[in-house]
N, C-alpha and C. Protein backbone atom coordinates (compact mmCIF):
# COMPACT_ATOMS: atom_id res chain seq x y z
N UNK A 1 62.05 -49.88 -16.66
CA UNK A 1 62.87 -50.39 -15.57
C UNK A 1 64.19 -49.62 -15.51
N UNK A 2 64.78 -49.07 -14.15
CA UNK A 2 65.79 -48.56 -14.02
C UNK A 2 66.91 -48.98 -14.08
N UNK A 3 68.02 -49.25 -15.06
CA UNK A 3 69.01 -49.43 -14.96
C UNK A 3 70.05 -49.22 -13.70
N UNK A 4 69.34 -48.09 -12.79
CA UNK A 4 70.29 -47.83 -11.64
C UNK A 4 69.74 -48.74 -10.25
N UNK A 5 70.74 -49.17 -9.46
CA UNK A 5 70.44 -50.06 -8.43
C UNK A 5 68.91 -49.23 -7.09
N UNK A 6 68.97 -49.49 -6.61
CA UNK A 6 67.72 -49.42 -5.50
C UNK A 6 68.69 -47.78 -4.16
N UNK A 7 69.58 -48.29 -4.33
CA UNK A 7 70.63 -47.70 -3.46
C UNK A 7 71.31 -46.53 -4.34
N UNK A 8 70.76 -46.20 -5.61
CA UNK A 8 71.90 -45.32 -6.14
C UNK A 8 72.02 -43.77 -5.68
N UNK A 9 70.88 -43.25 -4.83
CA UNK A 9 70.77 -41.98 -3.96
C UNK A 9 71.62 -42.17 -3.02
N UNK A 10 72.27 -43.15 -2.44
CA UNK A 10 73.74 -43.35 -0.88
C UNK A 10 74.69 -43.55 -1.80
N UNK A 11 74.99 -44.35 -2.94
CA UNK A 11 76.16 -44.30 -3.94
C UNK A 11 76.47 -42.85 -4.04
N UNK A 12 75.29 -42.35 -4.94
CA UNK A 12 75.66 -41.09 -5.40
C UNK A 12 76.33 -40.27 -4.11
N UNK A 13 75.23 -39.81 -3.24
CA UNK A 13 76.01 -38.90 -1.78
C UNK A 13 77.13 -39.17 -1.51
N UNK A 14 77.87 -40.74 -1.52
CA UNK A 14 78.99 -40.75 -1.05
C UNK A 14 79.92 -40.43 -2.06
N UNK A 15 79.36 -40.84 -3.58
CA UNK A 15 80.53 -39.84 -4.15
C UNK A 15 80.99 -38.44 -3.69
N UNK A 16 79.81 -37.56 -4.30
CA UNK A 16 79.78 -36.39 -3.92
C UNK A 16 80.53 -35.75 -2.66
N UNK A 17 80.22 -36.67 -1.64
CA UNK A 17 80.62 -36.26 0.04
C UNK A 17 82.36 -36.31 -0.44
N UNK A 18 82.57 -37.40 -0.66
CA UNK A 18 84.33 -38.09 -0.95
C UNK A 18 84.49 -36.53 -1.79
N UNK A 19 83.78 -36.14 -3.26
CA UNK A 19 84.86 -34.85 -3.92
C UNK A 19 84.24 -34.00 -3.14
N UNK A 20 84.09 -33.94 -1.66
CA UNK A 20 83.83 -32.35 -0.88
C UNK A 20 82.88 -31.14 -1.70
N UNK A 21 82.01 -32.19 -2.22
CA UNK A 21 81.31 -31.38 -3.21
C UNK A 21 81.62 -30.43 -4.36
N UNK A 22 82.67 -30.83 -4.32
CA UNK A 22 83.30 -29.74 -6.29
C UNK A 22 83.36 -30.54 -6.75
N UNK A 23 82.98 -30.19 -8.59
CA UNK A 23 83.24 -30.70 -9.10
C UNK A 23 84.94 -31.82 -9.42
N UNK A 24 84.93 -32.74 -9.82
CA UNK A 24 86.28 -33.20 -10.58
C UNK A 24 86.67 -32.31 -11.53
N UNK A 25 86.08 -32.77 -12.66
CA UNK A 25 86.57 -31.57 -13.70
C UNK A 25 87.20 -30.21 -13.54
N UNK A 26 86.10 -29.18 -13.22
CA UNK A 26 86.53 -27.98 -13.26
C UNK A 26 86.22 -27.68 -11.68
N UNK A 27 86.65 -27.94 -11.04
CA UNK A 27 86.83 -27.75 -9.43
C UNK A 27 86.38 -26.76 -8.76
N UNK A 28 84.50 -26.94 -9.63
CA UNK A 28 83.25 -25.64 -8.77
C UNK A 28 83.09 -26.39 -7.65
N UNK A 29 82.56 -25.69 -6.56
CA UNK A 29 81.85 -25.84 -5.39
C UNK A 29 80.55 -25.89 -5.79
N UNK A 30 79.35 -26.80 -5.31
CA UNK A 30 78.52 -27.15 -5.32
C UNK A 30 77.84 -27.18 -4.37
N UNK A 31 76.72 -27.09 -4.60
CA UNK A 31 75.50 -26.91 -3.50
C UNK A 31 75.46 -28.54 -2.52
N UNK A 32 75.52 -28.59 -1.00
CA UNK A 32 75.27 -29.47 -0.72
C UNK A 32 74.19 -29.70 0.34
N UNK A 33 73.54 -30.67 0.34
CA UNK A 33 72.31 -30.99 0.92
C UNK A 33 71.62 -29.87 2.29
N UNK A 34 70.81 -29.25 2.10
CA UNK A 34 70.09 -28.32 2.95
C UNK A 34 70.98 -26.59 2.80
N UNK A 35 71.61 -26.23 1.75
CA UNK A 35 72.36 -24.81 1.59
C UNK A 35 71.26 -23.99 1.08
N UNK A 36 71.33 -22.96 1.57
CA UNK A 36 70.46 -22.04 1.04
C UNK A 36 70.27 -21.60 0.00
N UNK A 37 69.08 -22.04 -1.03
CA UNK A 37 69.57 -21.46 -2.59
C UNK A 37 68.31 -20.10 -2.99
N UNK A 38 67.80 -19.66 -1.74
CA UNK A 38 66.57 -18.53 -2.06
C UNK A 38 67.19 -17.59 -2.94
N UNK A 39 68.63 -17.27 -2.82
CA UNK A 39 68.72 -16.30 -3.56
C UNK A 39 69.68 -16.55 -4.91
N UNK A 40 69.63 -17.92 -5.54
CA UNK A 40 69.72 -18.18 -7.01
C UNK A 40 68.37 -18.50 -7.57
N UNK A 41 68.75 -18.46 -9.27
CA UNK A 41 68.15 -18.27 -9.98
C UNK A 41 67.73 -20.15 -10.32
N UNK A 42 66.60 -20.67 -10.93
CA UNK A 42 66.88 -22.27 -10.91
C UNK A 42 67.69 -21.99 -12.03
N UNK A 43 68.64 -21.33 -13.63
CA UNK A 43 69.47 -21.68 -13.81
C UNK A 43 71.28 -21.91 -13.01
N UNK A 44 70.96 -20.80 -11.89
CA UNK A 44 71.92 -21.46 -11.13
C UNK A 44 72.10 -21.98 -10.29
N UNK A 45 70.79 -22.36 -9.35
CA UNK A 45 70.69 -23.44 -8.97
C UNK A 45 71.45 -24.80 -9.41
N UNK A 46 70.99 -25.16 -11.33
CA UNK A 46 70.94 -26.20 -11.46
C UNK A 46 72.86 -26.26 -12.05
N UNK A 47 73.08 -25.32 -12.44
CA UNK A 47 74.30 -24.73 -12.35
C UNK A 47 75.58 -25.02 -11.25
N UNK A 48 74.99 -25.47 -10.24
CA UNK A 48 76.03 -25.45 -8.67
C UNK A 48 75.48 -27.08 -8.43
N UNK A 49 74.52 -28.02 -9.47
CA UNK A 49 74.25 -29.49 -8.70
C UNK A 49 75.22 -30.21 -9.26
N UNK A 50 75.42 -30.75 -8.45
CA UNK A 50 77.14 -31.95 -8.18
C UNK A 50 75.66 -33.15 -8.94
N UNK A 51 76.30 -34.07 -9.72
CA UNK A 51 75.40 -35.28 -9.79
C UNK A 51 77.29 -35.99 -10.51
N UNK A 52 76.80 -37.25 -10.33
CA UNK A 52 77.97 -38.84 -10.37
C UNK A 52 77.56 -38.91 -11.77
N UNK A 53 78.55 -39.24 -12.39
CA UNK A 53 78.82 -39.58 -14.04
C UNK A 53 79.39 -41.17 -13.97
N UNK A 54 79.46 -42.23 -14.71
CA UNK A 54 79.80 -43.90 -14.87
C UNK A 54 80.72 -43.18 -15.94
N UNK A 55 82.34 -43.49 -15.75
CA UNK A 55 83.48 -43.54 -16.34
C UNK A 55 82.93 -44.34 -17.76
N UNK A 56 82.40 -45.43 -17.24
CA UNK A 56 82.48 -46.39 -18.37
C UNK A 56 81.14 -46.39 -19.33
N UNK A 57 79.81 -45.53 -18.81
CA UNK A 57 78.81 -45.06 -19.32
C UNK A 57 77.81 -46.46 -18.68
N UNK A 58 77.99 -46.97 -18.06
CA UNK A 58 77.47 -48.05 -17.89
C UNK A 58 76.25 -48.34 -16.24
N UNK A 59 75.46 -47.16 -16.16
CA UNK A 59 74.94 -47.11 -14.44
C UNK A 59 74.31 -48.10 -13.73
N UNK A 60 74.97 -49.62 -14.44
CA UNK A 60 74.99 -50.67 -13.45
C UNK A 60 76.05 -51.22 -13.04
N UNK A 61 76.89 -49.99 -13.32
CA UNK A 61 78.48 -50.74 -12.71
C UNK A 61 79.20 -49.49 -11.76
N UNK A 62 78.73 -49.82 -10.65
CA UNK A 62 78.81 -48.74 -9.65
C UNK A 62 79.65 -48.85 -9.07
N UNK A 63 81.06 -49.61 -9.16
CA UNK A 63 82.68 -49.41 -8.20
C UNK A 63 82.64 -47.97 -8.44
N UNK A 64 83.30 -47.78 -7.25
CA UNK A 64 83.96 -46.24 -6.66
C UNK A 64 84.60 -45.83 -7.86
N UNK A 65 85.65 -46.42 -8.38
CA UNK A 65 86.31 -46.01 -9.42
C UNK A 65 85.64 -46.20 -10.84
N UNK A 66 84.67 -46.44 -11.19
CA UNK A 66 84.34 -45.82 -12.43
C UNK A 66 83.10 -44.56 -11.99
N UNK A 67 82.95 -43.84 -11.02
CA UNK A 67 82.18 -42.92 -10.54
C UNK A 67 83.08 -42.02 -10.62
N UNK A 68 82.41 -40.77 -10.59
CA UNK A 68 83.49 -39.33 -10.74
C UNK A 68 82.15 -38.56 -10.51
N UNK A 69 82.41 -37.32 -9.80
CA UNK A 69 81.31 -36.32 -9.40
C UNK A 69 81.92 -35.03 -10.23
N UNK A 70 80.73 -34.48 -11.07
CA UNK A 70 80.57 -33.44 -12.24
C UNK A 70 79.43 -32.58 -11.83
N UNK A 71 80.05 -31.06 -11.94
CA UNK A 71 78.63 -30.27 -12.03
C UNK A 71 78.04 -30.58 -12.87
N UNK A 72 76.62 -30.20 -13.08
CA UNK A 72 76.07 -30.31 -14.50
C UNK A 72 76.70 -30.24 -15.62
N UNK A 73 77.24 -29.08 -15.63
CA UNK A 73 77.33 -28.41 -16.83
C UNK A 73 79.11 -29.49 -17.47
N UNK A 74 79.95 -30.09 -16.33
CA UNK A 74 80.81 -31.05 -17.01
C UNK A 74 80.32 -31.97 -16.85
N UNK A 75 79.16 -32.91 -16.39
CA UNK A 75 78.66 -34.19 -16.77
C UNK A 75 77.77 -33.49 -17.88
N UNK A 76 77.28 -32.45 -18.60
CA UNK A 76 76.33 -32.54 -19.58
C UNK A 76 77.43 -32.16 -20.98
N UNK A 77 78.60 -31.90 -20.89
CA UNK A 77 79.82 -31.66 -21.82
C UNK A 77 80.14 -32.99 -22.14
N UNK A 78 80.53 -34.00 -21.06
CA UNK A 78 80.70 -34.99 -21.43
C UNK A 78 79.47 -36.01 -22.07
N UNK A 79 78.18 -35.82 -22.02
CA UNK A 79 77.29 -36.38 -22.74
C UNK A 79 76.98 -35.65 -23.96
N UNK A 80 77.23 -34.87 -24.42
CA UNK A 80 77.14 -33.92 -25.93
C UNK A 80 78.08 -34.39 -26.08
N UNK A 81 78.93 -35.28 -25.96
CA UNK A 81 80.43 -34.85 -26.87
C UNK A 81 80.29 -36.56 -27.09
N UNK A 82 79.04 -37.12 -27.04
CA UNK A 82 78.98 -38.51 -27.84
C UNK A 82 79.49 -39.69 -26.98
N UNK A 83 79.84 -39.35 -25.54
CA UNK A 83 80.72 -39.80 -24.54
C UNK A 83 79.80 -40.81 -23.48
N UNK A 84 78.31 -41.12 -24.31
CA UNK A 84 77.59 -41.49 -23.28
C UNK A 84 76.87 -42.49 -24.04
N UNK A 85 75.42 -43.06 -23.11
CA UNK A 85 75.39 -44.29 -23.15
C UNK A 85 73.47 -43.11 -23.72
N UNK A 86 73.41 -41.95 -23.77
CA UNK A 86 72.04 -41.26 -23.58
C UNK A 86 71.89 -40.69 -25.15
N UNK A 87 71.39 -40.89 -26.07
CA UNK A 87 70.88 -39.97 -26.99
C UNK A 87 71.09 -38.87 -27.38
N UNK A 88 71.73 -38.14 -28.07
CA UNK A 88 71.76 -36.84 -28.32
C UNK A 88 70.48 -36.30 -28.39
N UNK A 89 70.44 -34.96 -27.57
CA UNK A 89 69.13 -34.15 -27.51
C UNK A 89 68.10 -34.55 -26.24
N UNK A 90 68.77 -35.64 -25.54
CA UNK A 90 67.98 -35.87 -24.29
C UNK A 90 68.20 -35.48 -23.40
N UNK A 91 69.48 -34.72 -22.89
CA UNK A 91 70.13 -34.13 -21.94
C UNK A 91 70.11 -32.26 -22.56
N UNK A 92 69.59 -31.57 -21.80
CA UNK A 92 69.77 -30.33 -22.46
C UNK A 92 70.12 -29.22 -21.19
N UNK A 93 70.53 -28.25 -21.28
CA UNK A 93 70.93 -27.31 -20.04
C UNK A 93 70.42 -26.19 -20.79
N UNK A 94 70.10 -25.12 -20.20
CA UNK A 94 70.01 -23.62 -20.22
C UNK A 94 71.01 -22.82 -19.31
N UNK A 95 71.87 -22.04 -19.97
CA UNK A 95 72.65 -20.99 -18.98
C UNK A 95 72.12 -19.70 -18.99
């Protein structure tokens, strides 16, 4: 059973839409819905995806303000660094 609500694909977008698609953190530009990615690689593809991080680690507590939009690579910094609610070794990236 999913911990995330029924609606969390319009949560998420409207984060994302609100940070103009860059990251918070480190303030990349990100790929947004229908951009042309024929000519990346899927590591950078997955490299440029904006996805919503829970401040509080908690993805049934969806106020605006504990949401924050992270490229991968700073929502997957902040889950290695013990900062999460996920397992070490379940989240992994390739650069």
């Amino acid at each position: 059973m999913s911990r995330y609500p029924k609606d969390w694909q319009q949560i998420a977008l409207t984060i994302k839409e609100k940070a103009g698609w860059r990251c918070s953190k480190c303030n990349r530009q990100c790929l947004r819905p229908g951009d042309s990615t024929k000519h990346l690689t899927k590591s950078e593809r997955a490299k440029l995806t904006l996805t919503v991080h829970h401040h509080n680690r908690m993805p049934e507590d969806n106020r605006l303000e504990n949401l924050i939009a992270l490229c991968t690579s700073c929502h997957l910094s902040y889950h290695n660094r013990q900062q999460s609610n996920i397992p070490p070794g379940q989240l992994s990236f390739d650069f």
